[in-house]
N, C-alpha and C. Protein backbone atom coordinates (compact mmCIF):
# COMPACT_ATOMS: atom_id res chain seq x y z
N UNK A 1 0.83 -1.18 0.00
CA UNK A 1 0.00 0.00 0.00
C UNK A 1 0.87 1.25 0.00
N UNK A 2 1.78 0.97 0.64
CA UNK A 2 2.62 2.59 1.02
C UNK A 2 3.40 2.66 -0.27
N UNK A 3 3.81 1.66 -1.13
CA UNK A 3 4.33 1.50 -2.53
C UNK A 3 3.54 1.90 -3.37
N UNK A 4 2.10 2.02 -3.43
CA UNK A 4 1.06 2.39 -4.59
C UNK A 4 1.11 4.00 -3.93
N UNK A 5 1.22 4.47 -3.01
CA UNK A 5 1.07 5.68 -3.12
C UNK A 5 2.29 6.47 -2.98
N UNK A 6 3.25 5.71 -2.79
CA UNK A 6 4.48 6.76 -3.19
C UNK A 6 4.64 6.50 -4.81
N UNK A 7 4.11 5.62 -5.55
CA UNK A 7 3.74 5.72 -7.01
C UNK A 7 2.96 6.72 -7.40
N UNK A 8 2.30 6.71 -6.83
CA UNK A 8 0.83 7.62 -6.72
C UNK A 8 1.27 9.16 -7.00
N UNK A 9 2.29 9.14 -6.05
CA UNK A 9 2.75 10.69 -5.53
C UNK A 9 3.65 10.82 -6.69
N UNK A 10 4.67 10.11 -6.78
CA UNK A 10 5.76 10.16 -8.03
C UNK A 10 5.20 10.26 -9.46
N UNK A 11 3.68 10.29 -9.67
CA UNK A 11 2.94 10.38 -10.68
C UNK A 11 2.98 11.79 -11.07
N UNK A 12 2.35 11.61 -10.15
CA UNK A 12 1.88 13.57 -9.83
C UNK A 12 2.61 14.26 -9.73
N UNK A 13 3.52 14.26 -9.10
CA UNK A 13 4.67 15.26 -9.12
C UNK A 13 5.09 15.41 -10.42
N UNK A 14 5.59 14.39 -11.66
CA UNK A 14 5.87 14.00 -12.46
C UNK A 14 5.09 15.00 -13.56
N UNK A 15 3.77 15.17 -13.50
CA UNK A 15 2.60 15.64 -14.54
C UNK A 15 2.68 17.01 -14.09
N UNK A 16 2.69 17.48 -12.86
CA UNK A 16 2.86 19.00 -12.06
C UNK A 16 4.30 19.43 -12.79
N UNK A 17 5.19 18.50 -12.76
CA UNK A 17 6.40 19.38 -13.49
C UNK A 17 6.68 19.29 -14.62
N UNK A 18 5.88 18.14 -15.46
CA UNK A 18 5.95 18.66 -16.98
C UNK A 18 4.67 19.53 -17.24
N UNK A 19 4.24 19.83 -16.30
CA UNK A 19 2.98 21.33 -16.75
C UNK A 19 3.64 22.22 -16.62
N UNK A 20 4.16 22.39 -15.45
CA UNK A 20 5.41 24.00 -15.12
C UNK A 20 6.41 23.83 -16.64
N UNK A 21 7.30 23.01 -16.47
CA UNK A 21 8.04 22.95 -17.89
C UNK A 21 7.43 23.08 -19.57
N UNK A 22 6.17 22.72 -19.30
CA UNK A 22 5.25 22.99 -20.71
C UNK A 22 5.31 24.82 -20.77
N UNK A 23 5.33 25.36 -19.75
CA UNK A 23 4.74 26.86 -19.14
C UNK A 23 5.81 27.25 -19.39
N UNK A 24 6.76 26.92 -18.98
CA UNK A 24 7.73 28.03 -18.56
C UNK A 24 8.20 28.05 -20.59
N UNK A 25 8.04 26.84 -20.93
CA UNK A 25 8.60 26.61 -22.68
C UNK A 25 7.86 27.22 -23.03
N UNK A 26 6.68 27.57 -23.05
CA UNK A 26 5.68 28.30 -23.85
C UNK A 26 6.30 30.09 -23.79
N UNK A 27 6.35 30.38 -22.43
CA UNK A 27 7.29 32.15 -21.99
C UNK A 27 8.26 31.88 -22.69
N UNK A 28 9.36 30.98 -23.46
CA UNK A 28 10.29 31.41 -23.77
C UNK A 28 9.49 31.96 -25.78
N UNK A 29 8.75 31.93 -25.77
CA UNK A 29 8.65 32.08 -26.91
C UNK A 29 8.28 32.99 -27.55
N UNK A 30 8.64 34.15 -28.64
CA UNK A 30 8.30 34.98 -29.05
C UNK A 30 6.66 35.31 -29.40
N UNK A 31 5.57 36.32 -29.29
CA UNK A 31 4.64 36.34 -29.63
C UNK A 31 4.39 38.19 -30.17
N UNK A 32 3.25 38.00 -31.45
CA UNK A 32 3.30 38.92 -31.91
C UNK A 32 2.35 39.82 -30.88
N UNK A 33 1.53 38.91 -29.91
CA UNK A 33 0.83 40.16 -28.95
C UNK A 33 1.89 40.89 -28.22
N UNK A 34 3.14 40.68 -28.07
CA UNK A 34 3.87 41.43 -27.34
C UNK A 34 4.43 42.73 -27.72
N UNK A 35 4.17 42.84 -28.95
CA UNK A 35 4.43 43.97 -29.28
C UNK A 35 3.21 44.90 -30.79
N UNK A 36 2.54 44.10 -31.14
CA UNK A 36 1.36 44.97 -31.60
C UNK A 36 1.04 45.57 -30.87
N UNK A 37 0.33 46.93 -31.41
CA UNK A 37 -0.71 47.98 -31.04
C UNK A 37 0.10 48.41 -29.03
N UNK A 38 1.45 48.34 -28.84
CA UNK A 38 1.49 48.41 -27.83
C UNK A 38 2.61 49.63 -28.16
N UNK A 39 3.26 50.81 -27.21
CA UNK A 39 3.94 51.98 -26.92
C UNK A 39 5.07 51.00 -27.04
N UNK A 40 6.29 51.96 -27.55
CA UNK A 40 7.68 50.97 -27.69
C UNK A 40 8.02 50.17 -26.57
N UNK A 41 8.17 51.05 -25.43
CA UNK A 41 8.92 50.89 -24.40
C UNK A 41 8.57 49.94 -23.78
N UNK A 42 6.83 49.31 -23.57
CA UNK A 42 6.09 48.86 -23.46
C UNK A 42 6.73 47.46 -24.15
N UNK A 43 6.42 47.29 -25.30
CA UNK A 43 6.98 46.54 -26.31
C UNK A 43 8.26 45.67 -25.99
N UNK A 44 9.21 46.73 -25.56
CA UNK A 44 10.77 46.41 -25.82
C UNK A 44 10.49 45.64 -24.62
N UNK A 45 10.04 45.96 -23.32
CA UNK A 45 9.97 45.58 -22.30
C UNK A 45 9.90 44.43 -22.01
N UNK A 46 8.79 43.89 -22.88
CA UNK A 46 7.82 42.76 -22.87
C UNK A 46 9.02 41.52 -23.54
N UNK A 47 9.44 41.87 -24.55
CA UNK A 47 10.28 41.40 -25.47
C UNK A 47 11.63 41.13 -24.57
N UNK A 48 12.24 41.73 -23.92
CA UNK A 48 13.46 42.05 -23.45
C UNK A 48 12.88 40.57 -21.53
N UNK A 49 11.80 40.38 -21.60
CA UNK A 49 11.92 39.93 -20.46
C UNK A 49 11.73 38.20 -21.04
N UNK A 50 11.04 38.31 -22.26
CA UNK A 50 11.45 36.94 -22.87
C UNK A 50 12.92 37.02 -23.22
N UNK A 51 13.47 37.48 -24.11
CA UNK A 51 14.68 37.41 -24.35
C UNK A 51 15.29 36.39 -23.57
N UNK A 52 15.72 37.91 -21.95
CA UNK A 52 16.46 36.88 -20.93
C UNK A 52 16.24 35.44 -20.57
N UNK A 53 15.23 35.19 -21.00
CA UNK A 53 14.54 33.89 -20.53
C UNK A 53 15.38 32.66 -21.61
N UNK A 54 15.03 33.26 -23.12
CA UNK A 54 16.08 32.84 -24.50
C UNK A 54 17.56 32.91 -23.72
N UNK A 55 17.89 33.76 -22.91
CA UNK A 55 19.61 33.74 -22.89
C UNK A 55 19.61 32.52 -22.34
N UNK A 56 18.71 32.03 -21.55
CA UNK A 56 19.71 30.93 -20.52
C UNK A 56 20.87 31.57 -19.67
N UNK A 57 21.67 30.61 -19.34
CA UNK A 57 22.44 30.62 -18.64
C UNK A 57 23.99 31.48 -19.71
N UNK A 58 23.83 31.44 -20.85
CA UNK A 58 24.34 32.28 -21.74
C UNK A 58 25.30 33.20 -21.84
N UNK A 59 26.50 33.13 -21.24
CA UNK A 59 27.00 34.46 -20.67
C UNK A 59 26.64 35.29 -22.34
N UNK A 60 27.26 35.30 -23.37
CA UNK A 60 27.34 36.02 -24.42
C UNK A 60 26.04 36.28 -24.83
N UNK A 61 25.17 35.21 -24.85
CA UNK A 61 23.74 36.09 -24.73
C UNK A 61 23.07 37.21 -24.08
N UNK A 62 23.73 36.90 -22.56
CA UNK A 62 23.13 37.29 -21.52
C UNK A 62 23.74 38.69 -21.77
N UNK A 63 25.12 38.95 -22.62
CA UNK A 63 25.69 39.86 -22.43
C UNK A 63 25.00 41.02 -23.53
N UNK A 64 24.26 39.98 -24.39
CA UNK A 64 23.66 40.44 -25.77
C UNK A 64 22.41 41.30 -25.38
N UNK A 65 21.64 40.67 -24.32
CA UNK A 65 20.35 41.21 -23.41
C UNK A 65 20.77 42.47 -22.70
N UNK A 66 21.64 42.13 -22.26
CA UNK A 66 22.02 43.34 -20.96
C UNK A 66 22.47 44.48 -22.18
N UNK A 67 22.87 44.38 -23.57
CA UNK A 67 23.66 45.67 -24.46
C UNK A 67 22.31 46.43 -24.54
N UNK A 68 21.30 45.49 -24.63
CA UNK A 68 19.96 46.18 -25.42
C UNK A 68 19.28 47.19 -24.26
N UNK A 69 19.35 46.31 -22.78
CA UNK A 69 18.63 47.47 -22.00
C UNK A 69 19.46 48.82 -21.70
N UNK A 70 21.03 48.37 -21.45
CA UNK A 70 21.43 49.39 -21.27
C UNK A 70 21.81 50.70 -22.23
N UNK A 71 21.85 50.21 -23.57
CA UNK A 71 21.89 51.21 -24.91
C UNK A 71 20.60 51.63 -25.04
N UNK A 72 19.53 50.88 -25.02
CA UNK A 72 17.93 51.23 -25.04
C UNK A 72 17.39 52.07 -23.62
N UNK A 73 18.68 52.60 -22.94
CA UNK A 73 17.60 53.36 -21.66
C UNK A 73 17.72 52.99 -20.43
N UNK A 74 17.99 51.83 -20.31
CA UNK A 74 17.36 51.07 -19.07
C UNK A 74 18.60 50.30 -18.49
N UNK A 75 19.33 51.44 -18.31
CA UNK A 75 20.97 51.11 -17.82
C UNK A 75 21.13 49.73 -16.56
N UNK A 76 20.27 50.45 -15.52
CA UNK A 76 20.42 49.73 -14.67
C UNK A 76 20.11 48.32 -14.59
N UNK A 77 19.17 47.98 -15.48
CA UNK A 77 18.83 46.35 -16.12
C UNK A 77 20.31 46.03 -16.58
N UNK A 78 20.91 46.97 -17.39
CA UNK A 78 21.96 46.00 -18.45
C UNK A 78 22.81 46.09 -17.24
N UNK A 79 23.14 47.23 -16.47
CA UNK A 79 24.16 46.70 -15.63
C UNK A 79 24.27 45.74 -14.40
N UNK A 80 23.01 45.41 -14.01
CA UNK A 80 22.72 44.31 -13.24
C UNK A 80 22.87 43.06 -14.28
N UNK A 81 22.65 42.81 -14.92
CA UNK A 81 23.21 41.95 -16.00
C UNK A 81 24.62 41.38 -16.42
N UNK A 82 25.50 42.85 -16.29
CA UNK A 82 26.78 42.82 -16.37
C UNK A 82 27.71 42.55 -15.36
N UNK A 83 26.95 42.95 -14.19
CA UNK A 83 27.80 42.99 -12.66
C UNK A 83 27.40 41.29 -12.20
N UNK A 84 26.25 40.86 -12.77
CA UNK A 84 26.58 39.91 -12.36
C UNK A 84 27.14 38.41 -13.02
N UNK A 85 27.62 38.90 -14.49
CA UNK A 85 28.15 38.06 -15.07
C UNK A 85 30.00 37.96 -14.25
N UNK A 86 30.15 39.52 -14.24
CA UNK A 86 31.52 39.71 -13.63
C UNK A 86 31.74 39.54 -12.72
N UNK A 87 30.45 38.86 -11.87
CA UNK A 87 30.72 38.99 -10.17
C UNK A 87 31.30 37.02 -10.38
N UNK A 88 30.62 36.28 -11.34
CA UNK A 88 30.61 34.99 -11.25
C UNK A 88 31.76 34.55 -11.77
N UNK A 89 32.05 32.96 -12.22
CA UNK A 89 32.93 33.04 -13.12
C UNK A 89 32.38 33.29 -14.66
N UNK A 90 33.30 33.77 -15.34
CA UNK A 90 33.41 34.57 -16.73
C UNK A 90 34.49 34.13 -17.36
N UNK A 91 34.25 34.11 -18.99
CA UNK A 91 35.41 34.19 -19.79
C UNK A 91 36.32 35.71 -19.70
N UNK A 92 37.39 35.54 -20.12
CA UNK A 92 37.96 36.66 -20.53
C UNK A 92 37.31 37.66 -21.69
N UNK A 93 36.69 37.18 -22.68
CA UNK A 93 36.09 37.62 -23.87
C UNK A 93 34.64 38.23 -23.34
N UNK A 94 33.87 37.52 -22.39
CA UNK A 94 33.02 38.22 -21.61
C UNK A 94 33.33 39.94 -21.32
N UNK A 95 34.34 39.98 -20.81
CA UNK A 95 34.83 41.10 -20.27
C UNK A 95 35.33 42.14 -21.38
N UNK A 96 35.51 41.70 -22.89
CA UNK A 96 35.60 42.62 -23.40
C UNK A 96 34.78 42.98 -24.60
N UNK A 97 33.20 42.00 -24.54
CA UNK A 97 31.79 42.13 -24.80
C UNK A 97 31.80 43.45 -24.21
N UNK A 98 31.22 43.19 -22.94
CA UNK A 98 30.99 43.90 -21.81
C UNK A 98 31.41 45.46 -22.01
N UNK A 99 32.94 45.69 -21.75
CA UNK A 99 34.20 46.77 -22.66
C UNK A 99 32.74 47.45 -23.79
N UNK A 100 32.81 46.72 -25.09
CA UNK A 100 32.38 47.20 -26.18
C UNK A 100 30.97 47.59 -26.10
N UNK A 101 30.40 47.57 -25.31
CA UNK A 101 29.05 47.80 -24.79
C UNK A 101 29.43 49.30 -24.30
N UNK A 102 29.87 49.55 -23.05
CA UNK A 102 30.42 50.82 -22.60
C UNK A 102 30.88 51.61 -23.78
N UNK A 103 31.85 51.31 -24.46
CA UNK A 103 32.12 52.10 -25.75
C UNK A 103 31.03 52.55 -26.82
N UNK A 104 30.35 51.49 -27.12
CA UNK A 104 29.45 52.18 -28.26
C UNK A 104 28.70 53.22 -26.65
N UNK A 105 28.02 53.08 -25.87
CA UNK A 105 27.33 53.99 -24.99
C UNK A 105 28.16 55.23 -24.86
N UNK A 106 29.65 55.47 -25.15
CA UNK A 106 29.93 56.28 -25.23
C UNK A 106 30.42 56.69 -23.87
N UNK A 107 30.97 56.03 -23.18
CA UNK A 107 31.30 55.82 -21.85
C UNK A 107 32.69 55.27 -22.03
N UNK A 108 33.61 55.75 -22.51
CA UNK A 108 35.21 55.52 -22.49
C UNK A 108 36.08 55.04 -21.55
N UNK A 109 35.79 55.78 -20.22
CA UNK A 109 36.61 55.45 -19.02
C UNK A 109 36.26 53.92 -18.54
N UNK A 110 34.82 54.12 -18.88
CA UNK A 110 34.54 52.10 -18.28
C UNK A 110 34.71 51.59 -19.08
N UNK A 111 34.88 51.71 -20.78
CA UNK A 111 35.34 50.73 -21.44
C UNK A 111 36.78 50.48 -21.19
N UNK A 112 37.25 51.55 -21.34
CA UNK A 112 39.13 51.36 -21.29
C UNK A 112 39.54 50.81 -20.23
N UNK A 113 38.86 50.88 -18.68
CA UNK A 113 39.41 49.99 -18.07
C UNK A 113 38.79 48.04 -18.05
N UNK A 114 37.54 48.27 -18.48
CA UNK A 114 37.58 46.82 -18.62
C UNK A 114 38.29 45.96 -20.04
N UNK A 115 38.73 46.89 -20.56
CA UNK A 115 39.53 46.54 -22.24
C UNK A 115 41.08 46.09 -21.46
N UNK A 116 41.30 47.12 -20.58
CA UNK A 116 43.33 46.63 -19.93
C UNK A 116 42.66 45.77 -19.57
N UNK A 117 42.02 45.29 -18.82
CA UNK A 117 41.49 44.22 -17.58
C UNK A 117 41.25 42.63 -18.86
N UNK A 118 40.90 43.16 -20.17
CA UNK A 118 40.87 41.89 -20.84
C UNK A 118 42.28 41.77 -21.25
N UNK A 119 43.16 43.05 -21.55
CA UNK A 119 44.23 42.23 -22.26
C UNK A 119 45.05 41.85 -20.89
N UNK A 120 45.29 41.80 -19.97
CA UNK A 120 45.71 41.24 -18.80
C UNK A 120 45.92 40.17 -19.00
N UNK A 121 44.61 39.37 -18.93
CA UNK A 121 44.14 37.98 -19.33
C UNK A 121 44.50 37.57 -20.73
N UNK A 122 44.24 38.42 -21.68
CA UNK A 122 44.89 37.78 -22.95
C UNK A 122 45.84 38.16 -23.61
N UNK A 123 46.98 38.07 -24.25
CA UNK A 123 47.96 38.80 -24.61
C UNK A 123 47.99 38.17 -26.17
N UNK A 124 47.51 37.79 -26.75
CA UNK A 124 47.78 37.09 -27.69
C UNK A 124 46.42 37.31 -29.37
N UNK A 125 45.37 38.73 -28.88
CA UNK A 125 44.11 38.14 -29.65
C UNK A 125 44.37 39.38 -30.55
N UNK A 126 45.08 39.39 -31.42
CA UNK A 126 45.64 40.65 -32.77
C UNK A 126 44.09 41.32 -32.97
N UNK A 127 43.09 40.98 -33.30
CA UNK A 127 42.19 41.83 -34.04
C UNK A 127 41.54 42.47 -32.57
N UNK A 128 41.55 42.11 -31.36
CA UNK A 128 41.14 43.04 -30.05
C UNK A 128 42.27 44.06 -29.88
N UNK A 129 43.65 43.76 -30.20
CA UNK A 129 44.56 45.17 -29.82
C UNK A 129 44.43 46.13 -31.12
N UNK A 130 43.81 45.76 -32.46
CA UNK A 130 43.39 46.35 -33.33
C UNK A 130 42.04 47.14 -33.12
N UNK A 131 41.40 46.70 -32.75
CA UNK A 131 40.09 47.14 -32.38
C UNK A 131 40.40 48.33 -31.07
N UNK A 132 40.92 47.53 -30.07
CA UNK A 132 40.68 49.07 -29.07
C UNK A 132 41.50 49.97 -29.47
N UNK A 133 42.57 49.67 -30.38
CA UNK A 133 43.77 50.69 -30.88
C UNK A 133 42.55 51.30 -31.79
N UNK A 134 42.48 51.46 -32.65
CA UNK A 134 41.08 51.63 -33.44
C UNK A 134 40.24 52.89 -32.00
N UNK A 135 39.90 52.60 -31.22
CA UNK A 135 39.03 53.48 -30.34
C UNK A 135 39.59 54.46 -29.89
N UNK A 136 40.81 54.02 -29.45
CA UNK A 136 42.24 54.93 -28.94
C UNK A 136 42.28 55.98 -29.95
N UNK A 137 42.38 55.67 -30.98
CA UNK A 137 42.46 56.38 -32.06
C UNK A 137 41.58 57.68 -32.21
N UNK A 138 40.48 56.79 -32.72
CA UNK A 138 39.21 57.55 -32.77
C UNK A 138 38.98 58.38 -31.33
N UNK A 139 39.40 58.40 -30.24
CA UNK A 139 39.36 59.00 -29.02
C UNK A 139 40.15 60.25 -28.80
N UNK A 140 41.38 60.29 -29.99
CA UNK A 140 42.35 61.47 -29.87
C UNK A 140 44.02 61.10 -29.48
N UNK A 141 43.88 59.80 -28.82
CA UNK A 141 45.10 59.27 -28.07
C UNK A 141 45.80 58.12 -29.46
N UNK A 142 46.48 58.66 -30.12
CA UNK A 142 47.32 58.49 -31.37
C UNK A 142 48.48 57.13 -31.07
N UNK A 143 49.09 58.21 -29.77
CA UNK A 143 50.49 57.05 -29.33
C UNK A 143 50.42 55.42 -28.95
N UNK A 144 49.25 55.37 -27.65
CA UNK A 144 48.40 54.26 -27.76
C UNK A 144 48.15 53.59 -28.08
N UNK A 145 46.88 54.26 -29.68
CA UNK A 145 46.61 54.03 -30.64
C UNK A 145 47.87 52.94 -31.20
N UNK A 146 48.66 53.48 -31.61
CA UNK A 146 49.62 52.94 -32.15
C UNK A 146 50.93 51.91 -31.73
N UNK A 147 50.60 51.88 -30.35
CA UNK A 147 51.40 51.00 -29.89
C UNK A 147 50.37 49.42 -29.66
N UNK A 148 48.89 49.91 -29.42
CA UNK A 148 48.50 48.97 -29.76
C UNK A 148 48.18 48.06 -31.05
N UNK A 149 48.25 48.93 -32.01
CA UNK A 149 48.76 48.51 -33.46
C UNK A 149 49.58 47.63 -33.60
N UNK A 150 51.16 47.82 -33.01
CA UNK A 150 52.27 47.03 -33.48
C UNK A 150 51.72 45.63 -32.51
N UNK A 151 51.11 45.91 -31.43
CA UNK A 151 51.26 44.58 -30.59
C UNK A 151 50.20 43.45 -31.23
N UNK A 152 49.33 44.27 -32.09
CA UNK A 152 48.60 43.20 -33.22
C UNK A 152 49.45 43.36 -33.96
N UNK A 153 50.33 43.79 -34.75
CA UNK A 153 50.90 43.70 -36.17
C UNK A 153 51.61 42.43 -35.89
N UNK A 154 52.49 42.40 -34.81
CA UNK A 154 53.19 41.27 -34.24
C UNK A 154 52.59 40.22 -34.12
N UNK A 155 51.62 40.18 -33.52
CA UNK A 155 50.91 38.50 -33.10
C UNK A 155 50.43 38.55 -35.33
N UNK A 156 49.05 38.42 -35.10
CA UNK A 156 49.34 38.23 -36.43
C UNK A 156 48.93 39.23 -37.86
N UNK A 157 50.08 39.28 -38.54
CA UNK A 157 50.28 40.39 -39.55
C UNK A 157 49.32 40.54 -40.65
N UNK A 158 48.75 39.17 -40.74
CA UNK A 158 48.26 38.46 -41.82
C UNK A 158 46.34 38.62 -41.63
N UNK A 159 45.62 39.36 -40.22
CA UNK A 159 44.82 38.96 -40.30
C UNK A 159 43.71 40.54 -40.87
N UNK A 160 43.11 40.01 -41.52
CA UNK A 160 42.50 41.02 -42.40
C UNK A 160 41.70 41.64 -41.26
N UNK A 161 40.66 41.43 -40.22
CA UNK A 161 40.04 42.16 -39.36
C UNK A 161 40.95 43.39 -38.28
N UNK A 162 41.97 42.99 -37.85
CA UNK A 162 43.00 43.60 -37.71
C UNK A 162 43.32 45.28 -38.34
N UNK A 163 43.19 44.46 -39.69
CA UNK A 163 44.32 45.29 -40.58
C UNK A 163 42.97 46.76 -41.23
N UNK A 164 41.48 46.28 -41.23
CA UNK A 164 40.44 47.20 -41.31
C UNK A 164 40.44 47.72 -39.99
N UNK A 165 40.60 47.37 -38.95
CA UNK A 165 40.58 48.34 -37.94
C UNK A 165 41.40 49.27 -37.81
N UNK A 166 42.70 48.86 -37.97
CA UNK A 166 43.72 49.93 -37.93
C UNK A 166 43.51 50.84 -38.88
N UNK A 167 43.25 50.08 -40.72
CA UNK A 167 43.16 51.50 -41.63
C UNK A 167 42.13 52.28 -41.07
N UNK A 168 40.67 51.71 -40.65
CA UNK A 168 39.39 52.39 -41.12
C UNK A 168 39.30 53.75 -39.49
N UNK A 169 40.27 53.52 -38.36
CA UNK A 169 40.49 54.38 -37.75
C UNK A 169 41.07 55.52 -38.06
N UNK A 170 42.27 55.10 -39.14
CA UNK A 170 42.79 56.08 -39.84
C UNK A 170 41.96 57.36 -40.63
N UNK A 171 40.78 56.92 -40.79
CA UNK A 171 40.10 57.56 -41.91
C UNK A 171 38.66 57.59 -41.15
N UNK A 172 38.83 57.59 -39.99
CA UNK A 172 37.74 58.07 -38.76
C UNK A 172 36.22 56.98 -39.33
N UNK A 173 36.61 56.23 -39.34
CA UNK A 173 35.79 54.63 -39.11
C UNK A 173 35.95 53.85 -37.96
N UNK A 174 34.61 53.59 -37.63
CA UNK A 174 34.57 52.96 -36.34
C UNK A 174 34.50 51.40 -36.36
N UNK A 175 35.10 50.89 -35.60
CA UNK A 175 35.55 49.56 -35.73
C UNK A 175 33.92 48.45 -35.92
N UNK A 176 33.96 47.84 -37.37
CA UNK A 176 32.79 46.77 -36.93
C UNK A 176 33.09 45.75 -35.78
N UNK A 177 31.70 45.71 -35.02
CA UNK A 177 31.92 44.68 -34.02
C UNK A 177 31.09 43.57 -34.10
């Protein structure tokens, strides 16, 4: 008897959590009521809280979610987003997502220090010392600029993303990211 109803129970529990899991799969999914006939912000909102749900556990997603609230307005979302990717463990490349987020916002001082803080960790990734040399650039700071140049020219000479960052700074182009 006590075997038929801990069956009993292991049933149910069983059907209770593929209903929650049916539910929670259904929220991850895009719908057009979320944003018809609704105010942007409204909209983005709605959208932006599925999203996170799409990131998962995601750091680069998650980092993809957090660019949108905090470029779209809603800083303190993306930076709770960000603080707590950095509070956990993280890739190195995390950290200079993160960097390039601050930069396009136009926020220099927090990119540039989480940009040293990636090459710390990496010394070796030619088209990132191209790229922030590239910002350096575009920022006014030439010498920099250019010393971070050679330290990509060195690793590798050969790589074409690199080699558009460095020209297209030259000619006040902003680095594709």
């Amino acid at each position: 008897m006590k075997t038929s109803l801990a069956a009993v129970a292991a049933v149910i529990v069983f059907v209770a959590g593929a209903g929650v899991g049916y539910t929670a799969q259904k929220q991850q999914r895009t719908a057009t009521a979320m944003y018809h006939a609704k105010e942007n912000q409204d909209a983005a909102r709605e959208l932006l809280a599925v999203a996170r749900i799409q990131a998962g556990k995601g750091s680069w997603e998650q980092i993809a979610v957090g660019r949108v609230y905090y470029l779209g307005g809603y800083k303190p979302d993306g930076q709770a987003i960000f603080d707590a990717i950095l509070a956990g463990k993280h890739e190195d490349s995390d950290v200079y997502r993160i960097a390039r987020v601050y930069s396009e916002a136009g926020e220099w001082d927090k990119a540039k220090d989480l940009f040293q803080r990636y090459f710390k960790g990496t010394d070796d990734d030619a088209a990132a010392y191209a790229e922030v040399g590239a910002l350096y650039l575009l920022k006014g700071d030439r010498q920099t600029a250019e010393q971070m140049f050679d330290r990509s020219v060195a690793i590798e000479p050969e790589d074409l993303w690199a080699t558009l960052h460095i020209a297209g700074a030259y000619l006040n182009v902003k680095p594709q990211e």
